[in-house]
Protein backbone atom coordinates (compact mmCIF):
# COMPACT_ATOMS: atom_id res chain seq x y z
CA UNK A 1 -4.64 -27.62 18.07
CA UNK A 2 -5.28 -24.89 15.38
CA UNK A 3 -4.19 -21.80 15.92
CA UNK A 4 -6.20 -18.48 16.29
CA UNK A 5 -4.58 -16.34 13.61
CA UNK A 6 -5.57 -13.49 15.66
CA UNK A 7 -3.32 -15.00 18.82
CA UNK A 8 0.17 -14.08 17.46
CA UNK A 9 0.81 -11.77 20.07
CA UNK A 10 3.52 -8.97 19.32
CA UNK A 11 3.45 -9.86 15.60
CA UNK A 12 2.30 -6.48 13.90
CA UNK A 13 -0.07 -7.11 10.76
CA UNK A 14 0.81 -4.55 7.87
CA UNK A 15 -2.46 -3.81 6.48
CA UNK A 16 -0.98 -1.00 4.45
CA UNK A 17 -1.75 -3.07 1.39
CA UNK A 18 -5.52 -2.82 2.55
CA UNK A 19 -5.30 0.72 3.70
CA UNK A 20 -4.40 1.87 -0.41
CA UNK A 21 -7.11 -0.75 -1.94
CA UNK A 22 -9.97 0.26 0.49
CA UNK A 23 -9.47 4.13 -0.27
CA UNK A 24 -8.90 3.71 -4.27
CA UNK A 25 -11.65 1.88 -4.13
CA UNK A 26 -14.30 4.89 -2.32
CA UNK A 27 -14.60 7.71 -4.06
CA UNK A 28 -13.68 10.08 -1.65
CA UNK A 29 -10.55 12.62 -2.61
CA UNK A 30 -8.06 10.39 -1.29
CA UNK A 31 -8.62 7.84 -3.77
CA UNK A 32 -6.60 10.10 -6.29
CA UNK A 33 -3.32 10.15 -4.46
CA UNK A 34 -0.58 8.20 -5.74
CA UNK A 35 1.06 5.81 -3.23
CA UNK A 36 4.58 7.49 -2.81
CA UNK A 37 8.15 5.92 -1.27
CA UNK A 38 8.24 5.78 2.58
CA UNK A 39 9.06 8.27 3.63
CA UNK A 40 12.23 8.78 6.33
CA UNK A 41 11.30 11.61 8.49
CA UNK A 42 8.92 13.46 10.42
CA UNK A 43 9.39 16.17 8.22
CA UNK A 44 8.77 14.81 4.42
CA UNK A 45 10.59 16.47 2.33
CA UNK A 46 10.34 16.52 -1.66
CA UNK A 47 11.71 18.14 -4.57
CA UNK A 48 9.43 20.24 -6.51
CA UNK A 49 9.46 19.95 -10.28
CA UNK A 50 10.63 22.27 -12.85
CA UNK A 51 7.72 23.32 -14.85
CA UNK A 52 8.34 25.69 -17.45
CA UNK A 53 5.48 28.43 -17.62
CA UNK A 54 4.00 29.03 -20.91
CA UNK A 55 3.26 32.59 -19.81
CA UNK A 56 4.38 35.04 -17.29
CA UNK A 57 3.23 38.36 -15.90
CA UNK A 58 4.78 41.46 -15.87
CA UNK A 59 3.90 44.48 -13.80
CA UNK A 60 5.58 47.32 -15.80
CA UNK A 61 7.40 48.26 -19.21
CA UNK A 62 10.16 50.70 -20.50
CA UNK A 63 9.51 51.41 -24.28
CA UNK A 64 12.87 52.75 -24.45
CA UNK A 65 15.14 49.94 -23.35
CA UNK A 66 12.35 46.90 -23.83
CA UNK A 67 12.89 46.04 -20.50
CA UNK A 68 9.49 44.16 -18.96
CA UNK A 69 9.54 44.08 -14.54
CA UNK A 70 8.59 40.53 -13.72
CA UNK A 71 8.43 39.01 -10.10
CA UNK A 72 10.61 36.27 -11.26
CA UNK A 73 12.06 35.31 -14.44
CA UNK A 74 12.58 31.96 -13.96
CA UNK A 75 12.56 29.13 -16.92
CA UNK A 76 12.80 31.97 -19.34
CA UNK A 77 16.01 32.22 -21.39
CA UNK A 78 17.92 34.53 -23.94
CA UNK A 79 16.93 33.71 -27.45
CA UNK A 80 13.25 32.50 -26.39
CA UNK A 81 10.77 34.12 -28.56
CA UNK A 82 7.53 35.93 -26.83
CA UNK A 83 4.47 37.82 -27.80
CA UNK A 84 2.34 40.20 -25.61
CA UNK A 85 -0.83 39.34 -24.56
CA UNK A 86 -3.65 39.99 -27.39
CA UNK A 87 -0.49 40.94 -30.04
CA UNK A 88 0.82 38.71 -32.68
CA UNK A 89 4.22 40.52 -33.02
CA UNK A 90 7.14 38.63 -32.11
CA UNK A 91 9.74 39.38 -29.85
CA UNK A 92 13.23 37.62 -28.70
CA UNK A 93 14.15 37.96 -25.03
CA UNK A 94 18.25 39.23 -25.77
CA UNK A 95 18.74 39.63 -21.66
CA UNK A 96 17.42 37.81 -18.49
CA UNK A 97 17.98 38.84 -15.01
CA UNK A 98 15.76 37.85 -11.67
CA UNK A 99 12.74 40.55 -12.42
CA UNK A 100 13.66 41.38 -15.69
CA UNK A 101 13.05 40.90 -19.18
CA UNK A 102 14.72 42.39 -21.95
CA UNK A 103 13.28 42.07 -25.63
CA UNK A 104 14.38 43.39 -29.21
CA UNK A 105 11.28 43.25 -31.83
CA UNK A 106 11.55 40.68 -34.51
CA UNK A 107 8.31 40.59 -36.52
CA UNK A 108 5.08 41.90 -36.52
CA UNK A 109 3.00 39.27 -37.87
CA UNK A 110 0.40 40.76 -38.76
CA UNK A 111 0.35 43.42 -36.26
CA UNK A 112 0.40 47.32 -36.16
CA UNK A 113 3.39 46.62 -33.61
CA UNK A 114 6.56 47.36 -35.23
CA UNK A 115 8.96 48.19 -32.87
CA UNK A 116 9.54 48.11 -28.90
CA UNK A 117 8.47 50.94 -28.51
CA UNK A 118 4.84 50.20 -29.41
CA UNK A 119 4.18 47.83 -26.67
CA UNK A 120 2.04 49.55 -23.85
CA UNK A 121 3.74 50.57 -20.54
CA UNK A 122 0.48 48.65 -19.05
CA UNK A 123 0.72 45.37 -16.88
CA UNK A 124 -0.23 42.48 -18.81
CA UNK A 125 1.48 38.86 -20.03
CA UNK A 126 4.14 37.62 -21.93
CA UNK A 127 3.65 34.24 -23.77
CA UNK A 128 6.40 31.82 -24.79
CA UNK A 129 6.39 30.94 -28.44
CA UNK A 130 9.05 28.86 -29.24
CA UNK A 131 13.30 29.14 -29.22
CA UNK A 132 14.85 28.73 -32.73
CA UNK A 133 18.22 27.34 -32.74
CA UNK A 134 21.27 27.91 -34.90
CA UNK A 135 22.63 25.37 -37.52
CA UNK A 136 25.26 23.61 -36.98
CA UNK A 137 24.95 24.70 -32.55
CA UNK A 138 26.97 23.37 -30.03
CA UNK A 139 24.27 23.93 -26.85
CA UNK A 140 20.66 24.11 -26.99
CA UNK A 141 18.31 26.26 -25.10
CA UNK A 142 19.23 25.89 -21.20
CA UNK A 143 16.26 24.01 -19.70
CA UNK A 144 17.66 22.94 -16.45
CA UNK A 145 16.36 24.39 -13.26
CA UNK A 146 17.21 23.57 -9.92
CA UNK A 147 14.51 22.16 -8.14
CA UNK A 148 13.24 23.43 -4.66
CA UNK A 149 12.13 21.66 -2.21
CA UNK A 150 8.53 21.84 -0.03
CA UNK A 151 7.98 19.48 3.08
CA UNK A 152 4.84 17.96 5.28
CA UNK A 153 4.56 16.74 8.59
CA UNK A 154 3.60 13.33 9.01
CA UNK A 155 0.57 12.90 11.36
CA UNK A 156 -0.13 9.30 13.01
CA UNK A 157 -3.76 8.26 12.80
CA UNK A 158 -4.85 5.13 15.13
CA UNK A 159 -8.41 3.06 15.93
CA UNK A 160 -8.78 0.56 18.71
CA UNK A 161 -11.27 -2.38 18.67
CA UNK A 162 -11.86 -4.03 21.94
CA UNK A 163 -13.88 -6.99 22.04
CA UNK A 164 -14.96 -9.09 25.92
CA UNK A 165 -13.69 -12.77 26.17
CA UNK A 166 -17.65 -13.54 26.52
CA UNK A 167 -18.47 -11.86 23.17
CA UNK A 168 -15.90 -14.35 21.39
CA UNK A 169 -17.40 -17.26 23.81
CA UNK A 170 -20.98 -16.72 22.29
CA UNK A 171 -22.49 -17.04 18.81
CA UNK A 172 -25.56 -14.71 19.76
CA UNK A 173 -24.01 -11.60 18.55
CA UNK A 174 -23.59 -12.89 14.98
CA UNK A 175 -21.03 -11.00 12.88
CA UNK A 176 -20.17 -8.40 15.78
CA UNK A 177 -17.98 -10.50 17.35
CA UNK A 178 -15.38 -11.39 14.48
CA UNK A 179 -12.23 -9.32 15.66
CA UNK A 180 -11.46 -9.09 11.22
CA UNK A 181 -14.89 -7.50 10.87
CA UNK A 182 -14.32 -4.67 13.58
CA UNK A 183 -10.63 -3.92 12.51
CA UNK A 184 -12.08 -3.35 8.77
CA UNK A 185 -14.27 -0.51 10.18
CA UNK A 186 -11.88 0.90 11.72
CA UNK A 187 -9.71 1.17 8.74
CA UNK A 188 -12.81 2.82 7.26
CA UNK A 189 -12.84 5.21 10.17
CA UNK A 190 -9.17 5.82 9.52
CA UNK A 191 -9.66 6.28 6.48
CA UNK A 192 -12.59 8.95 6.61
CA UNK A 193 -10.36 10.79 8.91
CA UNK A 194 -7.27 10.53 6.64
CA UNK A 195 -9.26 11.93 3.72
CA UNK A 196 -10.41 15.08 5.92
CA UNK A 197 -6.83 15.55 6.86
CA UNK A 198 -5.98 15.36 3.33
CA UNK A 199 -8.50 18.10 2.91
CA UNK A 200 -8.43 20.51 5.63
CA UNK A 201 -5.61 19.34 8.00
CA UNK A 202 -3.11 22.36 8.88
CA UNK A 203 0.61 21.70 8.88
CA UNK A 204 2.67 21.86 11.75
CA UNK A 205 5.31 23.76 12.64
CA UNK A 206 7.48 21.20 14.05
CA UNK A 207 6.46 17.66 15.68
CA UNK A 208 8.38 15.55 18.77
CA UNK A 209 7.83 12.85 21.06
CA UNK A 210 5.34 15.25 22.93
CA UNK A 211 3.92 17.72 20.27
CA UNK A 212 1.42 15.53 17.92
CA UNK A 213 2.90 16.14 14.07
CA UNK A 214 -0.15 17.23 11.61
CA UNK A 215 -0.29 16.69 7.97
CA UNK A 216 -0.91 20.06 5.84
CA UNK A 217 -4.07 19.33 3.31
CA UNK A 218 -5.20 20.56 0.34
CA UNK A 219 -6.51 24.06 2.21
CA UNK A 220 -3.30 24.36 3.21
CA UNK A 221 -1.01 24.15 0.07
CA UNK A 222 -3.72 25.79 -2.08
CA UNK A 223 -4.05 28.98 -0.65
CA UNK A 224 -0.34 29.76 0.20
CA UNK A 225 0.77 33.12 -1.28
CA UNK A 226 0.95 32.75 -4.81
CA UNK A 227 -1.35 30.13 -5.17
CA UNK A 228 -3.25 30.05 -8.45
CA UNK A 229 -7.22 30.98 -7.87
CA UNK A 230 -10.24 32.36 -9.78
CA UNK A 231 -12.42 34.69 -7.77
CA UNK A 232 -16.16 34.06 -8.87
CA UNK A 233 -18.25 36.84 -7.20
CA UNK A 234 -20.71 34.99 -6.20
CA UNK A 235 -21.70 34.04 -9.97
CA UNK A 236 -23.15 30.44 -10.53
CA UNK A 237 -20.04 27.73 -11.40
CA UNK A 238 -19.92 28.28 -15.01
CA UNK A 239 -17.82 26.28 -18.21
CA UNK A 240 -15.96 29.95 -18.45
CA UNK A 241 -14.84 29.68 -14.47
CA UNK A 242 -13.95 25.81 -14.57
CA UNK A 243 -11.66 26.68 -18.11
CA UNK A 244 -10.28 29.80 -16.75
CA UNK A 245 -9.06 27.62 -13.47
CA UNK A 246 -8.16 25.16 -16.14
CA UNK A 247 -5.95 27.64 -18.20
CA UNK A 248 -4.22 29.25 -14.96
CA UNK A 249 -2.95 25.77 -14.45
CA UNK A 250 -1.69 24.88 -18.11
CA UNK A 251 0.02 28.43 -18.17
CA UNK A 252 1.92 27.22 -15.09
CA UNK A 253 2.93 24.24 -16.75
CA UNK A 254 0.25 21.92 -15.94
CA UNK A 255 -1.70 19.56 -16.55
CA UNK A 256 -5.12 19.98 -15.13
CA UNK A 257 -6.98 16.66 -15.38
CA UNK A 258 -9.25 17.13 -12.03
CA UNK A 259 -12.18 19.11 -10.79
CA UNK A 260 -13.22 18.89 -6.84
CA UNK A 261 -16.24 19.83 -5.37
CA UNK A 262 -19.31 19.35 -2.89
CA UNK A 263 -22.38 17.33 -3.84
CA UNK A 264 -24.28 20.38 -4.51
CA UNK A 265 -21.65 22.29 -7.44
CA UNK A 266 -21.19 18.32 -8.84
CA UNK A 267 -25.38 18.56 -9.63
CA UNK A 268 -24.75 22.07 -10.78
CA UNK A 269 -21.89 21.09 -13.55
CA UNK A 270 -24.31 18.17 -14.38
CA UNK A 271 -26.37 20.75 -15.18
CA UNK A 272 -24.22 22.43 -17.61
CA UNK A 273 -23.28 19.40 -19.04
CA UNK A 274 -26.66 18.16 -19.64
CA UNK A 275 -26.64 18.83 -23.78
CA UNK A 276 -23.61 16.60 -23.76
CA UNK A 277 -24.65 13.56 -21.93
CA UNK A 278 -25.25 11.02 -24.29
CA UNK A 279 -27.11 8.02 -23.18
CA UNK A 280 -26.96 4.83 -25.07
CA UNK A 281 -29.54 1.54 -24.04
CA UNK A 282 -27.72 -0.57 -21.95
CA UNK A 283 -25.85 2.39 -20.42
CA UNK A 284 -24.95 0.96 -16.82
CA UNK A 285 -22.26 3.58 -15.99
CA UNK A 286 -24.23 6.67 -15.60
CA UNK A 287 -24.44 8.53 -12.62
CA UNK A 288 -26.94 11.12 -11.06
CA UNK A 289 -24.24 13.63 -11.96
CA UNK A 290 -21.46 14.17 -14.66
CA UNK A 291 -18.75 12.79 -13.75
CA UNK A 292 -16.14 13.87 -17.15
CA UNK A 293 -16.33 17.74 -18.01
CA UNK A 294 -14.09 18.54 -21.17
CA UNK A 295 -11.88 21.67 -20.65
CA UNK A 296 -12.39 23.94 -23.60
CA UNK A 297 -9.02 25.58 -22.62
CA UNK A 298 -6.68 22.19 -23.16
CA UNK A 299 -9.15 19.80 -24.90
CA UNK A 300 -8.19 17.06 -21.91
CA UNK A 301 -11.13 15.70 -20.25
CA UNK A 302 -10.77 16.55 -16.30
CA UNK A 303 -13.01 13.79 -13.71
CA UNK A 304 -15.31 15.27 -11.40
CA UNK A 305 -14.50 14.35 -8.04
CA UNK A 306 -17.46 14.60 -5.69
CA UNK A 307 -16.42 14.89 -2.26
CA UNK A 308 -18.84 14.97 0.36
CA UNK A 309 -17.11 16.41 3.10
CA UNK A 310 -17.02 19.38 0.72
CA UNK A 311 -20.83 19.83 1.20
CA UNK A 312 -20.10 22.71 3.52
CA UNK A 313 -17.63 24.40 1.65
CA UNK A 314 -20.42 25.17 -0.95
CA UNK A 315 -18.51 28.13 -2.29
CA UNK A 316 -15.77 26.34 -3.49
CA UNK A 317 -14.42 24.15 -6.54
CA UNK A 318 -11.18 22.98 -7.16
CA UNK A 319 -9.14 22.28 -10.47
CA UNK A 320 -6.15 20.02 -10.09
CA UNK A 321 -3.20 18.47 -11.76
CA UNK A 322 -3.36 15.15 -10.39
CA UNK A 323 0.04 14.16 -10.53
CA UNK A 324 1.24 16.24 -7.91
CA UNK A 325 -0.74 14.56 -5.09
CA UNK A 326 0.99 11.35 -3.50
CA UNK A 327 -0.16 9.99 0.20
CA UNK A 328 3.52 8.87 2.05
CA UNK A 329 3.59 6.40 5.00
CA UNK A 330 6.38 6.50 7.48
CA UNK A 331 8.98 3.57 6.97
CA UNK A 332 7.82 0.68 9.18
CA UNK A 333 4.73 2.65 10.67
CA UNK A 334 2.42 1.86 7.56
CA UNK A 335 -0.71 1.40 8.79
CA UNK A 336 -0.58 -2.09 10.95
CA UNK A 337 -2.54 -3.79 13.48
CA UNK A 338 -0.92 -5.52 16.56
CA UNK A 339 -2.28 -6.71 20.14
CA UNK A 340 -2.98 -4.42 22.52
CA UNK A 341 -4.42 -6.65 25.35
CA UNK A 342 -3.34 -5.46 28.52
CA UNK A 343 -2.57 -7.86 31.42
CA UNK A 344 -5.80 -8.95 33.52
CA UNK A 345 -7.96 -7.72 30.42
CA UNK A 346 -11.19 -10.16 29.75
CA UNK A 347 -11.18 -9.82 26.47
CA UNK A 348 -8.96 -8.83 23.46
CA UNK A 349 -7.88 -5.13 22.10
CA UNK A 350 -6.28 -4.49 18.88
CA UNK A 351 -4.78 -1.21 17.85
CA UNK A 352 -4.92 0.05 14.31
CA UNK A 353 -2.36 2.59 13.88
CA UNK A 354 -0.12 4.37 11.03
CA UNK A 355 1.71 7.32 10.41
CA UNK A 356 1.07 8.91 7.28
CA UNK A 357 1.79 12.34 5.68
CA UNK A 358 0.58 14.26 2.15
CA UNK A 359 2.61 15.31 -1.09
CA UNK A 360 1.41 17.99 -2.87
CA UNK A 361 4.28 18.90 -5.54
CA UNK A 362 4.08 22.07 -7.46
CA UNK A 363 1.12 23.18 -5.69
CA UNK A 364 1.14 27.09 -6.97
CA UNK A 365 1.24 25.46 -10.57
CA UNK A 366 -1.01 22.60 -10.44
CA UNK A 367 -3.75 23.69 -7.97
CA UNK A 368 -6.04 25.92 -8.60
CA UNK A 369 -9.02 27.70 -6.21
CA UNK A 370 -11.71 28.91 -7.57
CA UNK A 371 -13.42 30.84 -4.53
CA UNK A 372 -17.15 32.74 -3.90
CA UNK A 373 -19.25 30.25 -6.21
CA UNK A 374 -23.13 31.14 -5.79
CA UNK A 375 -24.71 28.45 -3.53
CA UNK A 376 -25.56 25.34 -5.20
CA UNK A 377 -29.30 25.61 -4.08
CA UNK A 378 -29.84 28.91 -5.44
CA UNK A 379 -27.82 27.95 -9.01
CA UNK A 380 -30.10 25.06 -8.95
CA UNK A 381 -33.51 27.19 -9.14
């Protein structure tokens, strides 16, 4: 007698495999995180990388010692050579300490700066130019940095289908009774609800057999304190926001390569985008929207990702580096299916459960907000 595959009872079916395929497949936000290692704990841990920043602000200078006051002066070392913001002159950093620069002037380059004491007392940015080295050297320029680390909670997500004994008796309810049809929508449930998480879910401080773990999103890590973000005052989405997002990002030692937003702001940038759309016959790969917008501040091409449940965060776009974003499962609780039937039950229940949890690495460098975008409607008219 053949055997139901569905009648394996207490043999778990990893469907993790067709968890990742379903959601690269939708294009919903999720679809851009990279499948990461397993992760080990409740609390995920991972290192952060050590991006170098091309620039870095300083809030105060001493003209008579050279001496800029930075809020941390990490990645920068003696013998780098920097230039102030809108000055060509060239400087070389002789002294580093935690919130402090020291310079000695080395050429002007063209400038009317010719000394360190012609460098305004003003806040403003230094940029990194390059670090010459010696003939003949015995050490380069000291690039290592220890990593820190950042952590998420791992939040378990789970769908049961339940189907009556009579239901699988009777061909009258056509499809609706096939237990492989109702465990694929609820993966897609999952799935919806994974991607929201991913979005807007809050992490938690701490997680146990009684307290429910949940996964920190992208609202989360993006707005921490010292999160990169571009206020727009309620002016439309512009090229000049989207670049200067762009540019905050590849000063921090990005890459950005992303831009997220709500139906409405994608129809908006298609807008802008219009004189560059190019349509050749046979096109098949056109949307109703742009879906490439090339950053004027890196020369990369960044993919619009239109995510509807961003529709009612109208006021908001995102520019990403999308390396940093990685979706972990916990060791053997990937997403599975396995038999739920209780005792006495007419019928058959399946549970579709997982425990899954977010990376977001280097989120102050690689995520950027840009906040108070004019509605979509009214940018439209």
């Amino acid at each position: 007698m053949a055997t139901f595959s569905w009648e394996l009872l207490n043999k778990p079916r990893d469907l993790s495999d067709v968890f990742m395929t379903m959601i690269a497949q939708r294009p919903m936000f999720i679809s851009r995180f990279a499948a990461r290692p397993a992760a080990t704990n409740r609390k995920h841990e991972w290192l952060e990388g050590t991006l170098r920043p091309r620039t870095i602000s300083y809030s105060a200078y001493t003209k008579a010692t050279g001496v800029f006051a930075v809020a941390s002066s990490a990645g920068w070392n003696v013998g780098d050579r920097v230039r102030v913001k809108g000055d060509s002159a060239i400087f070389e950093i002789t002294a580093v300490a935690a919130n402090s620069i020291t310079v000695k002037f080395v050429a002007s380059n063209g400038s009317a700066t010719d000394a360190i004491g012609d460098i305004a007392t003003d806040a403003s940015t230094l940029y990194f130019h390059n670090h010459p080295i010696a003939e003949n050297s015995t050490s380069g320029q000291a690039m290592f940095s220890q990593s820190t680390t950042d952590y998420n909670r791992t939040q378990i997500f789970r769908g049961d289908v339940s189907i009556s004994n009579t239901a699988l008796a009777v061909a009258t309810y056509g499809n609706e009774n096939d237990i492989s049809l109702q465990v694929k929508r609820a993966l897609l449930e999952i799935s919806r609800e994974v991607n929201d998480t991913a979005l807007f879910g809050e992490r938690s401080a701490d997680a146990s057999a009684s307290v429910a773990g949940n996964a920190g999103g992208l609202y989360f890590f993006g707005t921490q304190l010292g999160s990169l973000s571009v206020a727009a005052s309620n002016d439309a989405i512009s090229l000049k926001l989207l670049n200067d997002a762009a540019q905050n990002i590849l000063d921090a030692g990005g890459t950005p390569d992303m831009i997220l937003c709500g139906p409405g702001q994608a129809r908006v940038i298609s807008q802008l985008m219009r004189n560059q759309i190019n349509i050749t016959p046979g096109d098949s790969a056109r949307g109703s929207y742009v879906n490439k917008v090339v950053m004027e501040s890196t020369g990369q091409i960044a993919d619009v990702v239109v995510e509807p449940a961003l529709a009612a965060m109208d006021s908001d776009i995102w520019v990403l580096d999308s390396s940093g974003l990685g979706i972990v499962q916990l060791g053997s609780r990937q997403i599975h299916s396995e038999d739920a039937t209780t005792p006495g039950l007419d019928g058959r229940k399946f549970s579709i459960i997982g425990e899954i949890t977010f990376e977001f690495k280097n989120a102050k460098q690689k995520i950027c907000r840009i906040s108070g975008v004019q509605a979509s409607a009214t940018s439209l008219t």
